[in-house]
C-alpha atoms as a PDB file:
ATOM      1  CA  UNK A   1      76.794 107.865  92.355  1.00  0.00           C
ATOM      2  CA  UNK A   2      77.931 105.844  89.521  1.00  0.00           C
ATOM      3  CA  UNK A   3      81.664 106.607  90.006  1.00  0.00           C
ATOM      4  CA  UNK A   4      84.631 108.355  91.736  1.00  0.00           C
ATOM      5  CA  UNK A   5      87.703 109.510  90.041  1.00  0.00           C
ATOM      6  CA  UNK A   6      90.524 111.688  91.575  1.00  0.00           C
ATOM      7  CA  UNK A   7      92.828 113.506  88.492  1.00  0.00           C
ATOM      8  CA  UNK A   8      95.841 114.349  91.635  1.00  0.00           C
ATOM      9  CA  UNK A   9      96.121 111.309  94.023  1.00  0.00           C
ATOM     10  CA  UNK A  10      99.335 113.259  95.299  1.00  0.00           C
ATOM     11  CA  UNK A  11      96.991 116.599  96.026  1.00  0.00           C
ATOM     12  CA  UNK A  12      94.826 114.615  98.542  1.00  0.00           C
ATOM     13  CA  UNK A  13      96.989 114.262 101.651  1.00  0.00           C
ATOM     14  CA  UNK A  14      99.851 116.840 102.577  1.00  0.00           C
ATOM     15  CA  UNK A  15     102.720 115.406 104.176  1.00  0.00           C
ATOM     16  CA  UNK A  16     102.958 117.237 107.839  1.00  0.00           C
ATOM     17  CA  UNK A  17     106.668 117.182 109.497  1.00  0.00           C
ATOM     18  CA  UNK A  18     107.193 114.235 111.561  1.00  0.00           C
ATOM     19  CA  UNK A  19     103.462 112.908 110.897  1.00  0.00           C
ATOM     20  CA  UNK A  20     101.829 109.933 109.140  1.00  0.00           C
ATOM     21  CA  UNK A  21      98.388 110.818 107.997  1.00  0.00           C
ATOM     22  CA  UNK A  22      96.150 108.591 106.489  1.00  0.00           C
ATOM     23  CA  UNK A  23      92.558 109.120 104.647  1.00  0.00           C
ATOM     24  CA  UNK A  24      89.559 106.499 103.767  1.00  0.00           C
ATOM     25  CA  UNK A  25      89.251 108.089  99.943  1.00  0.00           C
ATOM     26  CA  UNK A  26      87.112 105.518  98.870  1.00  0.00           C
ATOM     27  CA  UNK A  27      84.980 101.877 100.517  1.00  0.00           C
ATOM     28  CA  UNK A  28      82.485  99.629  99.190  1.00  0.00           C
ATOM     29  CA  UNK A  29      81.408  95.883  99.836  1.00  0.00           C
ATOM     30  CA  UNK A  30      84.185  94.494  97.853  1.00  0.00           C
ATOM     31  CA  UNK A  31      87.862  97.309  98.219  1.00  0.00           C
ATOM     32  CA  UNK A  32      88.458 100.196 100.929  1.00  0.00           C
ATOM     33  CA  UNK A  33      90.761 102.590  99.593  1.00  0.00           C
ATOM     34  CA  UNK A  34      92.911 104.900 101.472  1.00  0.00           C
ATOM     35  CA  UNK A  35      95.668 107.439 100.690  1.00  0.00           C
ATOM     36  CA  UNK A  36      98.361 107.835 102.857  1.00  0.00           C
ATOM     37  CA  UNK A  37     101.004 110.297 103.007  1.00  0.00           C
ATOM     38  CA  UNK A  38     104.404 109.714 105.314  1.00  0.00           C
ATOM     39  CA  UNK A  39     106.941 112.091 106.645  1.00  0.00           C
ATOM     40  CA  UNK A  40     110.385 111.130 105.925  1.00  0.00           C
ATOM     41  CA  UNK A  41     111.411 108.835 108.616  1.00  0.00           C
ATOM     42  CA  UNK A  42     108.058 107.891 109.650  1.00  0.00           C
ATOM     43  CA  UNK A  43     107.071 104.241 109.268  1.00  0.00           C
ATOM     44  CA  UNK A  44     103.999 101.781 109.629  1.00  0.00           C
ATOM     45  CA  UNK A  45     105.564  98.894 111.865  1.00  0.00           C
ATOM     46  CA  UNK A  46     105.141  95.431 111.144  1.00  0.00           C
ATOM     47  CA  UNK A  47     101.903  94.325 111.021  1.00  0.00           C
ATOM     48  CA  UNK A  48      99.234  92.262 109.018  1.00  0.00           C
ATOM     49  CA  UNK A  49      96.170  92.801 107.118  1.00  0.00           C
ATOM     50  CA  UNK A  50      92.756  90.243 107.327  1.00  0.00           C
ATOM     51  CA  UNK A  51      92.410  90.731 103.483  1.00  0.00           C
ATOM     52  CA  UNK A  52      94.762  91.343 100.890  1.00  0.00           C
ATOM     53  CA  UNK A  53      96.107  94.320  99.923  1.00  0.00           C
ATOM     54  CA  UNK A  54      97.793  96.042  97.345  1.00  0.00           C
ATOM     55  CA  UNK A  55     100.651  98.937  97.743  1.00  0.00           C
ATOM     56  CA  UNK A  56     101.002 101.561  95.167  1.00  0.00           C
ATOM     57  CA  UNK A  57     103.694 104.048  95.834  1.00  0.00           C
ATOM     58  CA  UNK A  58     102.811 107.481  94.033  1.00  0.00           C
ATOM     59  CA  UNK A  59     105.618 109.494  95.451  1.00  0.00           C
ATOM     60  CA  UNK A  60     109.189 109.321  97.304  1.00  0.00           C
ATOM     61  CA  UNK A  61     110.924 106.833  98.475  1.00  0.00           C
ATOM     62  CA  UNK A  62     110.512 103.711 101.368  1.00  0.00           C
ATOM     63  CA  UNK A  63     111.762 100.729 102.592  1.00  0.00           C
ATOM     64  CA  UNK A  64     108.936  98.028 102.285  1.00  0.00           C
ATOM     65  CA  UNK A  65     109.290  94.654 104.335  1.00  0.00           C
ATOM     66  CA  UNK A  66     107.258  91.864 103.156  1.00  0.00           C
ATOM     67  CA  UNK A  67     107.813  88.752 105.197  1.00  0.00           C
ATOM     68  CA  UNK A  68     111.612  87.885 105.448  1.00  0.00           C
ATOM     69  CA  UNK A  69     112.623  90.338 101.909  1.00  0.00           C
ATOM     70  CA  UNK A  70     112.964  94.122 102.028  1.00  0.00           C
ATOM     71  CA  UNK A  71     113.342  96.471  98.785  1.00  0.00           C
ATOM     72  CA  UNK A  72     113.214  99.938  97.933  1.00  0.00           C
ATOM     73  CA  UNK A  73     110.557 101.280  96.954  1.00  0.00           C
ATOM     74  CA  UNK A  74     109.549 104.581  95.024  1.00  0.00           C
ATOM     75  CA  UNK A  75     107.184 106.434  92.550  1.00  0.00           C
ATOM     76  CA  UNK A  76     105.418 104.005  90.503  1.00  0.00           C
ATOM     77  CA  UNK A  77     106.003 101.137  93.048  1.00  0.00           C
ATOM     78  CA  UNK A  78     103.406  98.383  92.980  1.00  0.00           C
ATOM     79  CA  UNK A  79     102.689  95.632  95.513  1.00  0.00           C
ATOM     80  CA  UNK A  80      99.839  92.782  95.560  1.00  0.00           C
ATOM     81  CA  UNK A  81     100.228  91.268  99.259  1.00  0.00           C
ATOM     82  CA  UNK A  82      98.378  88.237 100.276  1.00  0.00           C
ATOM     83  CA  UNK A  83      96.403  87.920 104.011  1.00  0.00           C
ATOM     84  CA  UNK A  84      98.388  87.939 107.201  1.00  0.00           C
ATOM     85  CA  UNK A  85     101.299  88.744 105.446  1.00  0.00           C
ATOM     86  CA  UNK A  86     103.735  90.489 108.070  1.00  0.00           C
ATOM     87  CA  UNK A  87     104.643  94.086 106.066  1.00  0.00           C
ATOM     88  CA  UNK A  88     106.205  97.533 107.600  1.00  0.00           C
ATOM     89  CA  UNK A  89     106.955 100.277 105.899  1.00  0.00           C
ATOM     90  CA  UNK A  90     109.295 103.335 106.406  1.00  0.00           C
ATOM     91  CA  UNK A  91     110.151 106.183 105.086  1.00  0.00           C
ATOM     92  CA  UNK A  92     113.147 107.346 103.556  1.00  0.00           C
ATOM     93  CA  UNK A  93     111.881 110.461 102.158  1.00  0.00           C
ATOM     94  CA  UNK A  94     108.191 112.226 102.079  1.00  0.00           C
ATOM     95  CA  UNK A  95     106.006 109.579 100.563  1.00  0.00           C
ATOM     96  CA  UNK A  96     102.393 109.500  99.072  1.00  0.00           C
ATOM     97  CA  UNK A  97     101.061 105.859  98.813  1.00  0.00           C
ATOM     98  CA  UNK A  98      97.803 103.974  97.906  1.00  0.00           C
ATOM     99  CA  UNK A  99      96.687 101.508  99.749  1.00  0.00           C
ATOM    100  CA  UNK A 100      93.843  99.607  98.465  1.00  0.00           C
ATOM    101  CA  UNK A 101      92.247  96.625 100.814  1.00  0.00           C
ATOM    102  CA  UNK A 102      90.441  93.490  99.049  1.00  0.00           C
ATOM    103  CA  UNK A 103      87.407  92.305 100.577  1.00  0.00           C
ATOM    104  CA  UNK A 104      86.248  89.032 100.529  1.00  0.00           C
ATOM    105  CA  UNK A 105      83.461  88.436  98.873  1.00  0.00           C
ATOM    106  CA  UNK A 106      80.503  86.529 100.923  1.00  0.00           C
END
């Protein structure tokens, strides 16, 4: 296959009542890709990735910890995050977010 394209990130995962589901939409040697989707008031607690990772928030709203600072973040958030950085996540309302993991090349 010489590509992948999704036209509805957002239609991919349905947020379940009081669940956090998460789906591998996409992995190769070099990015895994996975769409999550958050029930308000559900969080990810603080943890760290190997690799570095970027955040992109596609819908509602969360309270992202990176390190020591916390912000808001919603729809059209975006976050590059170096290795071993401690992160959490919660949400504030239903949320749909990207997450998309950068291998290290060998």
């Amino acid at each position: 296959m010489s590509h992948v394209a999704f036209t509805d990130l957002a239609a991919e995962v349905t947020v379940a009542a009081e669940s956090t589901l998460s789906r591998t939409i996409y992995q190769d040697d070099q990015v895994k890709v996975v769409l999550f989707a958050f029930a308000a008031g559900q969080e990810l607690s603080e943890h760290t990735a190997s690799m570095p990772a970027i955040l992109h928030f596609i819908q509602g709203e969360a309270a992202v910890t990176l390190g020591s600072q916390q912000f808001a973040a919603q729809a059209n958030s975006w976050v590059h995050m170096p290795a071993n950085l401690p992160h959490s996540i919660v949400a504030t309302t239903p949320v749909t977010m990207l997450l998309t993991l950068l291998k290290r090349g060998e």
